[in-house]
N, C-alpha and C. Protein backbone atom coordinates (compact mmCIF):
# COMPACT_ATOMS: atom_id res chain seq x y z
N UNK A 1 110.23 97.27 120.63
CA UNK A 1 109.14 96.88 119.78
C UNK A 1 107.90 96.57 120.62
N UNK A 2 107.15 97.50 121.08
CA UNK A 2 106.14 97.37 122.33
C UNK A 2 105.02 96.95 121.85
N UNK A 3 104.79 97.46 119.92
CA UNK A 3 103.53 97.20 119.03
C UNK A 3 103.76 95.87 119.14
N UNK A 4 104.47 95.46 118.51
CA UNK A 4 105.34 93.59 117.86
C UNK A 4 105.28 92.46 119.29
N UNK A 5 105.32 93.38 119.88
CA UNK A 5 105.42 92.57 121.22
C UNK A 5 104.11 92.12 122.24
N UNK A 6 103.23 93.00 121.42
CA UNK A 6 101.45 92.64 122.64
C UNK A 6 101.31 91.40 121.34
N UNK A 7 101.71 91.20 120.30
CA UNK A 7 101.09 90.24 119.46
C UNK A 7 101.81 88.89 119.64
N UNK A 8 103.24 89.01 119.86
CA UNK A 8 104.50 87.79 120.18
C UNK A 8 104.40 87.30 121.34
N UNK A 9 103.82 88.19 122.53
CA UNK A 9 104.24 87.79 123.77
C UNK A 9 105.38 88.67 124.39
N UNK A 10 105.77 89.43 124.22
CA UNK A 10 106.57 90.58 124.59
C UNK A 10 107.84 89.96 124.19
N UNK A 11 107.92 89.65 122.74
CA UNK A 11 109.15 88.68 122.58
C UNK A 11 110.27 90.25 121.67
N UNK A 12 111.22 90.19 122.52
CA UNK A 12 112.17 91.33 122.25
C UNK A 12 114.03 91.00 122.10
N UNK A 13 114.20 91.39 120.90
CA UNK A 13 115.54 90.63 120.36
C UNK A 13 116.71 91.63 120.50
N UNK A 14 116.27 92.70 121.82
CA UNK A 14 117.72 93.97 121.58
C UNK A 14 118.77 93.06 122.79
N UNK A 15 118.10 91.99 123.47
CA UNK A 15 119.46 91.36 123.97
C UNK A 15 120.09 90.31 123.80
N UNK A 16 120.05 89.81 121.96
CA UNK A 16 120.87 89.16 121.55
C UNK A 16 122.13 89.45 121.03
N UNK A 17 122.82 88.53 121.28
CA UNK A 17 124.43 88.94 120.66
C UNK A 17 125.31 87.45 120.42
N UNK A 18 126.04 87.91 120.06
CA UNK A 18 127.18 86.94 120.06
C UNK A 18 128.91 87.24 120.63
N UNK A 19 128.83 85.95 121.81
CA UNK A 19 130.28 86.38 122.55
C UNK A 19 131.50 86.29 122.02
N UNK A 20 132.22 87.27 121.72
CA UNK A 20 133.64 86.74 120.56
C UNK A 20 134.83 86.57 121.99
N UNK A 21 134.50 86.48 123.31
CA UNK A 21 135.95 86.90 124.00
C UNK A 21 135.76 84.95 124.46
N UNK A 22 134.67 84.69 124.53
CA UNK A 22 135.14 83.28 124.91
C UNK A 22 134.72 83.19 126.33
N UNK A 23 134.49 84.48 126.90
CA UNK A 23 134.51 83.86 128.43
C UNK A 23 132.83 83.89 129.00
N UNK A 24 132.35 82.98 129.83
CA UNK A 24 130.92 83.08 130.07
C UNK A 24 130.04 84.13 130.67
N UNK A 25 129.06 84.68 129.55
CA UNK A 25 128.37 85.83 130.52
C UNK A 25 127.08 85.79 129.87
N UNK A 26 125.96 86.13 130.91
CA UNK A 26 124.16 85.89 130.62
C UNK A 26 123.75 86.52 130.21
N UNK A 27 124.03 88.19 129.79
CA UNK A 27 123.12 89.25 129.31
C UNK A 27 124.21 89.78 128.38
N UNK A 28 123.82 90.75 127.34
CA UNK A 28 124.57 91.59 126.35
C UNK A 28 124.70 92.79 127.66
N UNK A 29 124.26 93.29 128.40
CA UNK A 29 124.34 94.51 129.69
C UNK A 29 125.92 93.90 130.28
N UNK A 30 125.82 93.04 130.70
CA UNK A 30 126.93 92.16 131.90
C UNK A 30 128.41 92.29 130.86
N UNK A 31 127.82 91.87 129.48
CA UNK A 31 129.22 91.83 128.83
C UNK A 31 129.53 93.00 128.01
N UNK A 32 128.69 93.83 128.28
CA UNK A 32 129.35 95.27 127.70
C UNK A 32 130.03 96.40 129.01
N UNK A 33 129.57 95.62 130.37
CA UNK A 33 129.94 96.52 131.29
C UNK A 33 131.40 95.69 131.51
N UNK A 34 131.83 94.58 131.12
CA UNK A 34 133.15 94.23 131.66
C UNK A 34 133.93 94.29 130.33
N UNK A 35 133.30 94.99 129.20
CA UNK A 35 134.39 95.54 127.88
C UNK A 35 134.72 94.28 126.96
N UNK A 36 133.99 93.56 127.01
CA UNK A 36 134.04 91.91 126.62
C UNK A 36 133.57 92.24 124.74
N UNK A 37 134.40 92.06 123.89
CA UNK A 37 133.80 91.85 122.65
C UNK A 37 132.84 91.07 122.48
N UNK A 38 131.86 92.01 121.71
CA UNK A 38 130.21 91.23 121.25
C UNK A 38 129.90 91.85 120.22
N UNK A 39 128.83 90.92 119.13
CA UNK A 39 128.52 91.43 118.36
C UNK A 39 126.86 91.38 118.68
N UNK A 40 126.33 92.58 119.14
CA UNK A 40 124.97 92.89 119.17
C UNK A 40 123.81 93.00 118.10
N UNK A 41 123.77 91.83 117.53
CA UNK A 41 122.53 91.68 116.47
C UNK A 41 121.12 91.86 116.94
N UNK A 42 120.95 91.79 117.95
CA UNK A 42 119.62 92.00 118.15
C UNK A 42 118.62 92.89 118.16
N UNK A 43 119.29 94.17 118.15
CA UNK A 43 119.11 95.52 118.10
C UNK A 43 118.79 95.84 116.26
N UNK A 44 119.58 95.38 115.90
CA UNK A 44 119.85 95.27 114.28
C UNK A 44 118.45 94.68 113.54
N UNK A 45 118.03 93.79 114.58
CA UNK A 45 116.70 92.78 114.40
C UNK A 45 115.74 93.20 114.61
N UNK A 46 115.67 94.17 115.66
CA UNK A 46 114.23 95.09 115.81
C UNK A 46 114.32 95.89 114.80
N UNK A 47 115.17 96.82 114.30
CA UNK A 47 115.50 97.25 113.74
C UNK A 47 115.00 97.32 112.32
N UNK A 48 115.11 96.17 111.47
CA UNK A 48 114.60 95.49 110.66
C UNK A 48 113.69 95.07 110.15
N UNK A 49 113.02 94.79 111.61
CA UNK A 49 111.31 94.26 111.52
C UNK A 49 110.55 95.41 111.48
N UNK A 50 111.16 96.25 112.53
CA UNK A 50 110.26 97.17 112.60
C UNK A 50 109.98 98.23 111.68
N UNK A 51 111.28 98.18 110.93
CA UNK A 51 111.21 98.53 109.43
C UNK A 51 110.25 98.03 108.12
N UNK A 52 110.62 96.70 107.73
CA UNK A 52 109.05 96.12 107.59
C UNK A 52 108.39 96.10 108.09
N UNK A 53 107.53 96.52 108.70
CA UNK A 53 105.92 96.50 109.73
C UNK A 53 105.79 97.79 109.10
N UNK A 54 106.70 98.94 109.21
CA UNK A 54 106.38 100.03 109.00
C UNK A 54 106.05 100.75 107.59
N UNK A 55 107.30 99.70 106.25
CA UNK A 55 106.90 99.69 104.84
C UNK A 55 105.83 98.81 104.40
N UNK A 56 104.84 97.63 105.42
CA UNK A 56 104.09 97.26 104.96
C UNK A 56 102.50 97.83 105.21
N UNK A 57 102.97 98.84 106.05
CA UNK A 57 101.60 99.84 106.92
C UNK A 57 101.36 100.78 105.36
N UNK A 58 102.60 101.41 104.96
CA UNK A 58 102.62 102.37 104.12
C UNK A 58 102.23 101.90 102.68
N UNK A 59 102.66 100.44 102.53
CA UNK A 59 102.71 100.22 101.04
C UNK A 59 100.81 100.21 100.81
N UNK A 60 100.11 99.57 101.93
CA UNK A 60 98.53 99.22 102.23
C UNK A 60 97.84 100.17 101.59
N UNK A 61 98.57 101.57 102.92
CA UNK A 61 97.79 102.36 102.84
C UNK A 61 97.59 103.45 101.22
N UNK A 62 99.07 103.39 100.97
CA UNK A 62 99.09 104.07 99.16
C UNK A 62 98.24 103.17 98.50
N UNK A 63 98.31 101.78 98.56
CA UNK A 63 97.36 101.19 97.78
C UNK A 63 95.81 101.43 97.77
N UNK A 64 95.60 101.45 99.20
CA UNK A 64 93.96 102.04 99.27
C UNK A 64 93.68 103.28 98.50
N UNK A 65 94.73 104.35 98.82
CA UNK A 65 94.72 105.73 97.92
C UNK A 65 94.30 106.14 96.55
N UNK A 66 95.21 104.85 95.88
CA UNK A 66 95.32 104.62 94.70
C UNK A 66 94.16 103.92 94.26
N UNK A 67 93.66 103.21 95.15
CA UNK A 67 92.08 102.88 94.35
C UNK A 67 91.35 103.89 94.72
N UNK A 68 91.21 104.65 95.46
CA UNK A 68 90.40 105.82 95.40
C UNK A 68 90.08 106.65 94.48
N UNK A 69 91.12 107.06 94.67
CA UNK A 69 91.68 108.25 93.44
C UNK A 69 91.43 107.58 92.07
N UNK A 70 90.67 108.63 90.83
CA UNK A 70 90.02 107.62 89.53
C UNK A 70 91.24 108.35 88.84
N UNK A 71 91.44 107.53 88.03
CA UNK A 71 93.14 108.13 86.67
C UNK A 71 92.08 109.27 85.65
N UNK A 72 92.70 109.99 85.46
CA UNK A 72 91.87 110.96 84.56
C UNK A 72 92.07 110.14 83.02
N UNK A 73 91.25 110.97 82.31
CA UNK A 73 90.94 110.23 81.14
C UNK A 73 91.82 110.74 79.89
N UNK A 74 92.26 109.62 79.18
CA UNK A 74 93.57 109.79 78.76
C UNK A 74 93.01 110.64 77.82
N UNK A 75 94.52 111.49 77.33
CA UNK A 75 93.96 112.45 76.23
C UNK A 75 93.81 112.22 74.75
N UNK A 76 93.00 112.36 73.74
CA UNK A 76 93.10 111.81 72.40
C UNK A 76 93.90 111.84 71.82
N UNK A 77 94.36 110.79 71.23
CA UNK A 77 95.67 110.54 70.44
C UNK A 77 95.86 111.42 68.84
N UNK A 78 96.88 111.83 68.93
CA UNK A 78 96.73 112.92 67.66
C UNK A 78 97.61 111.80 66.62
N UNK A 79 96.37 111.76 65.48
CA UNK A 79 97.37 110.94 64.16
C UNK A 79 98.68 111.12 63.97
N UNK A 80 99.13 109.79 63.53
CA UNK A 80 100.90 110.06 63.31
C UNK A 80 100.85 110.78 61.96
N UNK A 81 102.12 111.12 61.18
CA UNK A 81 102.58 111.41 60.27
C UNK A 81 101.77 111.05 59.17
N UNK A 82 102.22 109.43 59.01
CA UNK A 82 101.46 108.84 57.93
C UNK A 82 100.22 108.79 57.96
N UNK A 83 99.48 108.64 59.02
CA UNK A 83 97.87 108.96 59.21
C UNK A 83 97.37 110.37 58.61
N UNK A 84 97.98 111.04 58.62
CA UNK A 84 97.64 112.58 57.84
C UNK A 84 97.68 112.49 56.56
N UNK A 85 98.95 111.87 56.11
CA UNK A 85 99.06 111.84 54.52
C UNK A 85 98.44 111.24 54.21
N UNK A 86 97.59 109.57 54.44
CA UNK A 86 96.90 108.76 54.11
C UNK A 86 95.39 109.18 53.90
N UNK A 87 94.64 110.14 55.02
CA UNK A 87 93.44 111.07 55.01
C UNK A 87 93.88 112.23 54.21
N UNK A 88 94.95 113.14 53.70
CA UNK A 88 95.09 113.71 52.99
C UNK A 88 94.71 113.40 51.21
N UNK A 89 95.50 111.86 50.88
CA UNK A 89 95.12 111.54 49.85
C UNK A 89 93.85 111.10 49.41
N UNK A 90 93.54 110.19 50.49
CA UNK A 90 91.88 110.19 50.56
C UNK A 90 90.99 111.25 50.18
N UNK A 91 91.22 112.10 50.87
CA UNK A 91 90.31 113.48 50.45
C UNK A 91 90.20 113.98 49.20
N UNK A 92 91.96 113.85 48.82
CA UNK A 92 91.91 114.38 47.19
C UNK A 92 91.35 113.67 46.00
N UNK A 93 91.38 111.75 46.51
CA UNK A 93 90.84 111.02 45.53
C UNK A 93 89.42 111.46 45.56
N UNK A 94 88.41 111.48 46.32
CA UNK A 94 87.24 111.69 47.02
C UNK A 94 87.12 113.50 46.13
N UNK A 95 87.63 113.85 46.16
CA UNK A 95 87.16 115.35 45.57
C UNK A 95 87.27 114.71 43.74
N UNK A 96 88.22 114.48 43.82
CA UNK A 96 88.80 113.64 42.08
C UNK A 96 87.12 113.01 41.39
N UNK A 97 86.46 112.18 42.47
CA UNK A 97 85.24 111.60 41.62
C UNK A 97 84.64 112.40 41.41
């Protein structure tokens, strides 16, 4: 995360983990070279973020788009059913006087 990292302080989470064997070791490197069970979350964590950073770049930028872009103008609504028959009878009373 080299972007995430000029803003944090070069703060980088691919060498966190958790030791399941019990025995003491300083880096996720040290305890994967002596076959030591770990569960490597940290990788999972860049992972993640950098995933959001990347859906919140995109969601921005569609939004700017979308105000750009003008909605076309809706099309005129064609009378229902009963709106026809109702101007139908109308007409005929209207001829009737």
């Amino acid at each position: 995360m080299p972007f995430l990292g000029i803003f944090l302080g070069k703060v980088d989470f691919s060498n966190l983990f958790i030791n399941l064997s019990g025995k003491p070791v300083s880096s996720l490197k040290e305890a994967t070279d002596k076959g030591l069970a770990v569960i490597g979350y940290g990788a999972f964590l860049n992972t993640v973020i950098e995933f959001l950073i990347i859906a919140l770049v995109l969601f921005l930028i569609i939004k700017q788009i979308n105000l750009l872009v003008k909605p076309a103008p809706a099309a005129p609504k064609e009378p229902s059913a009963e709106e026809k028959l109702l101007t139908e009878i109308r007409d005929i009373l209207k001829a009737q006087s």
